[in-house]
N, C-alpha and C. Protein backbone atom coordinates (compact mmCIF):
# COMPACT_ATOMS: atom_id res chain seq x y z
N UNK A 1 28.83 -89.76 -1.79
CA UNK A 1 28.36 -88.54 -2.42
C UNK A 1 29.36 -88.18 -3.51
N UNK A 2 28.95 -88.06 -4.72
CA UNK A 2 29.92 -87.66 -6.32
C UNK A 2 30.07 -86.51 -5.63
N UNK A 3 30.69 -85.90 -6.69
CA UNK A 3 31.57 -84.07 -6.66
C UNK A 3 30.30 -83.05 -6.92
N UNK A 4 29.46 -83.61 -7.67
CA UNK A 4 28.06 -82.89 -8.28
C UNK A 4 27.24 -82.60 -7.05
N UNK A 5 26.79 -83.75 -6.64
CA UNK A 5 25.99 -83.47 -5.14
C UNK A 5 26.39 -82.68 -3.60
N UNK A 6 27.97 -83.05 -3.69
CA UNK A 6 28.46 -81.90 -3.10
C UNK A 6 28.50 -80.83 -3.04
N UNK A 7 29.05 -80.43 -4.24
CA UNK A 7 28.60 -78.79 -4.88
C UNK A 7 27.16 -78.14 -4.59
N UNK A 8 26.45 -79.35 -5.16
CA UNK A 8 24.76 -78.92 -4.38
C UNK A 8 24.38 -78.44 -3.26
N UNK A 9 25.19 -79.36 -2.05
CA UNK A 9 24.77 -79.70 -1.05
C UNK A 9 25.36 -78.03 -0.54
N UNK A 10 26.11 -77.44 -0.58
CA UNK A 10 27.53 -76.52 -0.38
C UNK A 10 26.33 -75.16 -1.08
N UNK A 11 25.56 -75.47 -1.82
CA UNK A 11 25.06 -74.51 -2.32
C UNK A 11 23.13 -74.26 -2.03
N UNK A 12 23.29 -74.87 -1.18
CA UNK A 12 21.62 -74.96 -0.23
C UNK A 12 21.79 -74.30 0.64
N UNK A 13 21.07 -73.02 0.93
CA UNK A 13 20.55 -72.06 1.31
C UNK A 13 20.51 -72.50 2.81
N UNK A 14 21.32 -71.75 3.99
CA UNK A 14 20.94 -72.03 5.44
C UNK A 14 19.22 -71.23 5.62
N UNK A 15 18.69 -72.56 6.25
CA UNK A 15 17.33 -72.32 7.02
C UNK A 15 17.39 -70.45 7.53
N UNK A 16 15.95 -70.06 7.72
CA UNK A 16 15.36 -68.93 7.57
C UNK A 16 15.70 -68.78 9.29
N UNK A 17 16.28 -67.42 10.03
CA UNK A 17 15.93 -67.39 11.65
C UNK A 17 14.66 -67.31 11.76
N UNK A 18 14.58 -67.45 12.98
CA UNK A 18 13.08 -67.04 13.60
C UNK A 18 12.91 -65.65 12.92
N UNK A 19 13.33 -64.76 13.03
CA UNK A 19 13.63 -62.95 13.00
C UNK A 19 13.45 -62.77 11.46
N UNK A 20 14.44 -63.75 10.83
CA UNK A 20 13.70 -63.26 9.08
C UNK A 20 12.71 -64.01 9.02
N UNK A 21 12.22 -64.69 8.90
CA UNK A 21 10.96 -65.33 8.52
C UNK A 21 9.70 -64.68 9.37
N UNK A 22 9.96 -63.98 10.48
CA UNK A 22 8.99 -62.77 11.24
C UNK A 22 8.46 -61.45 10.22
N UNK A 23 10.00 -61.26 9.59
CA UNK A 23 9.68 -59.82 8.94
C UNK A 23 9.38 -59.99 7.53
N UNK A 24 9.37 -61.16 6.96
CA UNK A 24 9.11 -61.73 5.44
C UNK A 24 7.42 -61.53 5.56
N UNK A 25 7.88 -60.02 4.17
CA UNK A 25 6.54 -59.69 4.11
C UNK A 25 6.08 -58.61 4.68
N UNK A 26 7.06 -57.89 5.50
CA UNK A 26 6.70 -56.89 6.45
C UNK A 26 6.49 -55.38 5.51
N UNK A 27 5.80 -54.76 5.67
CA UNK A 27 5.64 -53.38 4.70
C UNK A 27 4.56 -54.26 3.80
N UNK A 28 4.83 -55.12 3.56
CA UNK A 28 4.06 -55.67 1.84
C UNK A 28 2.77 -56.58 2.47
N UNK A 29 2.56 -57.13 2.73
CA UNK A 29 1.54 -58.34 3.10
C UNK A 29 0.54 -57.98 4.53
N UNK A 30 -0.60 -57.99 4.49
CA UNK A 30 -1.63 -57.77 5.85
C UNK A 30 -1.89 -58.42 5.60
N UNK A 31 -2.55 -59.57 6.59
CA UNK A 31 -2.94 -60.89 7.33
C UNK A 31 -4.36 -60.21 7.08
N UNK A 32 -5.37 -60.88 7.05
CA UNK A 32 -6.48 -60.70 7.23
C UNK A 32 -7.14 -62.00 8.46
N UNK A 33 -7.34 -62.24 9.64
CA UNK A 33 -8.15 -63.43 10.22
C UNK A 33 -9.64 -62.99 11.07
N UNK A 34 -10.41 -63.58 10.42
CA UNK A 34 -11.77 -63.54 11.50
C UNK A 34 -11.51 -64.31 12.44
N UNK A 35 -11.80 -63.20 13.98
CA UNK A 35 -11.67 -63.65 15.36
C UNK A 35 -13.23 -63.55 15.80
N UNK A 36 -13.26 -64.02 17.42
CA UNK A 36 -14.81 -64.09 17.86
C UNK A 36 -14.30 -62.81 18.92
N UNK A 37 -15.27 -62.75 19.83
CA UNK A 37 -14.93 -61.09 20.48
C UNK A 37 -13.81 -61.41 21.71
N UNK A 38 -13.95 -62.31 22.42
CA UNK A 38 -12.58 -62.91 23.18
C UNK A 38 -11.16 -62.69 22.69
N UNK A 39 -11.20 -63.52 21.17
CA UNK A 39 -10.02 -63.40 20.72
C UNK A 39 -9.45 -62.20 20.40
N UNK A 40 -10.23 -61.19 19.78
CA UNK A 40 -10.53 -59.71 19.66
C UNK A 40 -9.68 -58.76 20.90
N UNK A 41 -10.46 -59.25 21.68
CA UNK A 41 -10.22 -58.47 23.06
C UNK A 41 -8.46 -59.20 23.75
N UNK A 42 -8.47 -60.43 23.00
CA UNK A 42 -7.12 -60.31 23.81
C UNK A 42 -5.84 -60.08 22.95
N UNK A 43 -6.29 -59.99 21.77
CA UNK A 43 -5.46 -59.56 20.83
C UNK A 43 -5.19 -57.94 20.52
N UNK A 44 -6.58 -56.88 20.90
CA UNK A 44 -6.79 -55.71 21.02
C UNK A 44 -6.82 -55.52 22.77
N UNK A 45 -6.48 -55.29 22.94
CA UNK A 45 -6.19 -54.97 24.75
C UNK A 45 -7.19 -53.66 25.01
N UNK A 46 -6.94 -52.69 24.41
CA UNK A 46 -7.41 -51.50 24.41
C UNK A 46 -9.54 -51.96 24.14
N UNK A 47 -9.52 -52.59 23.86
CA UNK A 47 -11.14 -52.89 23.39
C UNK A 47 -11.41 -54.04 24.65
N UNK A 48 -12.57 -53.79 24.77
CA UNK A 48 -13.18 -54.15 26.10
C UNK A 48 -14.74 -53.84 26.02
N UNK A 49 -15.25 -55.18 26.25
CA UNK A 49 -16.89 -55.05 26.44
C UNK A 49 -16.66 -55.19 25.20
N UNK A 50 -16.12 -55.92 23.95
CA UNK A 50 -16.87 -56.14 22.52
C UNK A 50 -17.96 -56.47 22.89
N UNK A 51 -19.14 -56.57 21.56
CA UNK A 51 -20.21 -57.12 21.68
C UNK A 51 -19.77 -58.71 21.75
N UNK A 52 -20.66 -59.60 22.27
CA UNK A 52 -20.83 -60.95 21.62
C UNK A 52 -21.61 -61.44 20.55
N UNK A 53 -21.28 -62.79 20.74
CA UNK A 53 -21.67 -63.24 19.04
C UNK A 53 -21.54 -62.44 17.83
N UNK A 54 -20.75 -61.58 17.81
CA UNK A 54 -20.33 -61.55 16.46
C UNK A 54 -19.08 -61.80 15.72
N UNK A 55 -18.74 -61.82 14.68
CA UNK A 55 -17.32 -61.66 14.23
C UNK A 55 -16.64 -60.67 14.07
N UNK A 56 -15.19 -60.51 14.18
CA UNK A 56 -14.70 -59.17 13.70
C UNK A 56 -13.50 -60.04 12.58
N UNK A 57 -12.93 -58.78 12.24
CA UNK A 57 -11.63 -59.34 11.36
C UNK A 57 -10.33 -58.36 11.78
N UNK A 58 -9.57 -58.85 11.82
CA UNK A 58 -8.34 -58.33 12.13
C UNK A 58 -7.45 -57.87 10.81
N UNK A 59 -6.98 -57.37 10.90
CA UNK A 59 -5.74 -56.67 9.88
C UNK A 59 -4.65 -56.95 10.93
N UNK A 60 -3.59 -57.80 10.33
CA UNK A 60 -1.99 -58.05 10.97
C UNK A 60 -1.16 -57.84 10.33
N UNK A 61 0.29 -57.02 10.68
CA UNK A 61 0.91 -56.98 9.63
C UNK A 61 1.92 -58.41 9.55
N UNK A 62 2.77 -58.53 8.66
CA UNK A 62 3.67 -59.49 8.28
C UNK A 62 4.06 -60.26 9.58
N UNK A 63 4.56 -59.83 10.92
CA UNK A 63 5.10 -60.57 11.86
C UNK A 63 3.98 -60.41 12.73
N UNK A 64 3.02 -60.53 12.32
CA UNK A 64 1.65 -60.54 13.55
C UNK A 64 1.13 -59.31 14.26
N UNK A 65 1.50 -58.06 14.05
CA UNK A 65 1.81 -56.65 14.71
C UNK A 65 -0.06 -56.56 14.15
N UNK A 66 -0.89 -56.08 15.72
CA UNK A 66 -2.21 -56.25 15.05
C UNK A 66 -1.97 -54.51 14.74
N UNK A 67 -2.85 -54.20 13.72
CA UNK A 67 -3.00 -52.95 12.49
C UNK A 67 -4.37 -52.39 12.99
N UNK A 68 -5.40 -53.04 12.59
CA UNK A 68 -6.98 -52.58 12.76
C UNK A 68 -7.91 -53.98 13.22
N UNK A 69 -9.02 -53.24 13.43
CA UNK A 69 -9.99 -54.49 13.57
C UNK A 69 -11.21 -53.81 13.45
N UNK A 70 -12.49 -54.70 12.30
CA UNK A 70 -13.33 -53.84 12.14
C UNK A 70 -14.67 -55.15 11.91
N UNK A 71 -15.69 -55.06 11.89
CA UNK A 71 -16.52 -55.88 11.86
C UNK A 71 -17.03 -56.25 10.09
N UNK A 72 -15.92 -56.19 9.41
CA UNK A 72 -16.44 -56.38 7.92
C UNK A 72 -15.45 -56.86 7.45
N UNK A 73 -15.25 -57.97 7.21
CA UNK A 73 -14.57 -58.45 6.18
C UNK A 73 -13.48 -57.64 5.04
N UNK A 74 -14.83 -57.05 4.28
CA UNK A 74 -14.43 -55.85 3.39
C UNK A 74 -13.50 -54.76 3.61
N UNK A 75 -14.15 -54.33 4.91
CA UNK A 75 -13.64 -52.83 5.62
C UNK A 75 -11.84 -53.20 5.66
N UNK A 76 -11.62 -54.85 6.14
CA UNK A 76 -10.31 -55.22 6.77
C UNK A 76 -9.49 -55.28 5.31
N UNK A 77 -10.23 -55.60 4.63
CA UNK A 77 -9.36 -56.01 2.84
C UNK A 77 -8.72 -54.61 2.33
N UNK A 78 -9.95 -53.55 2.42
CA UNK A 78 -9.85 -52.29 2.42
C UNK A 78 -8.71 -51.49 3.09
N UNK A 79 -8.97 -51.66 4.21
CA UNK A 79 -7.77 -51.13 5.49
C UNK A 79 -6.46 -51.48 4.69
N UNK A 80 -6.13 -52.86 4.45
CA UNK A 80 -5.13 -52.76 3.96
C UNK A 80 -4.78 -52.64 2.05
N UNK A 81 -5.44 -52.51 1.83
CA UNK A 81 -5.12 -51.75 0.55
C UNK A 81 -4.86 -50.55 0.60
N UNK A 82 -5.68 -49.92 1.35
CA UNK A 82 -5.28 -48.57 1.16
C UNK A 82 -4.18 -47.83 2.49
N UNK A 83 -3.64 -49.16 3.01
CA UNK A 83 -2.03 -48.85 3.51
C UNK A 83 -1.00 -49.63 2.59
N UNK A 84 -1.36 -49.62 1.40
CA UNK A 84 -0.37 -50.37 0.38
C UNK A 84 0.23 -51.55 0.52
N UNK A 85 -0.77 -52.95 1.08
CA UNK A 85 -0.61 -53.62 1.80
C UNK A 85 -0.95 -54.75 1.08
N UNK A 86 -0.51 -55.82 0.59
CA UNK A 86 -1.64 -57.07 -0.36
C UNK A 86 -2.36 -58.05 0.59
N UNK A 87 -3.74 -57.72 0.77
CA UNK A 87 -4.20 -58.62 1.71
C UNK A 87 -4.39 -60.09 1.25
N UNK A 88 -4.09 -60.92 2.55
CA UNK A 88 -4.06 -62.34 2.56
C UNK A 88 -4.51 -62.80 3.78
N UNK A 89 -5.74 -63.44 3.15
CA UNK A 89 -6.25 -64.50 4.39
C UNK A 89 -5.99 -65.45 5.35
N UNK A 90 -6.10 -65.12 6.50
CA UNK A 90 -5.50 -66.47 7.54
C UNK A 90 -6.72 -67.32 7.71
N UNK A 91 -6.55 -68.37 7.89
CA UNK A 91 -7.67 -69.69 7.84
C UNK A 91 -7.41 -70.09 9.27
C-alpha cells in the first residue's frame, strides 16, 4: 500500500451503528408500506377484527415507529405531509 492509499484508507468513514442508521431520517422521512389486515393487526395491536381482504397502508416513521394506518394510499401520503414528513415508499 503507497502513502496515498493509506491516507485514504485512514480517512474512510467507520460503518453506521445499528442506532444511527435506526434514526437516519427520523423527524424527516415516513415510510409509506401496504400491509394485508394480519400484518395490520400485528403491527397495530390496538386494531382488532380488521376487515379482510383488503389493503391498508401504514405510515412509519424513520426507525419503523408505526404513525397511522388508513385504507388509502393517498390518506397515508397525506398523513405524512402534513406531519412535515417526505413520504417514501416501502416495496
Amino acid at each position: 500500500m503507497n502513502e496515498k492509499e493509506e491516507k485514504e484508507d485512514r480517512q474512510t468513514p467507520a460503518p453506521m451503528t445499528r442506532s444511527e442508521f435506526a434514526q437516519l431520517g427520523d423527524g424527516e422521512v415516513a415510510y409509506i408500506k401496504q400491509l394485508d389486515s394480519d400484518a395490520a393487526e400485528r403491527l397495530f395491536p390496538a386494531l382488532h377484527d380488521a376487515p379482510k381482504g383488503i389493503d391498508f397502508f401504514a405510515v412509519l416513521g424513520a426507525d419503523g415507529t408505526p404513525l397511522a394506518l388508513t385504507d388509502s394510499r393517498n390518506a397515508a401520503i397525506a398523513n405524512a405531509i402534513e406531519n412535515d414528513l417526505v413520504p417514501v415508499s416501502v416495496h
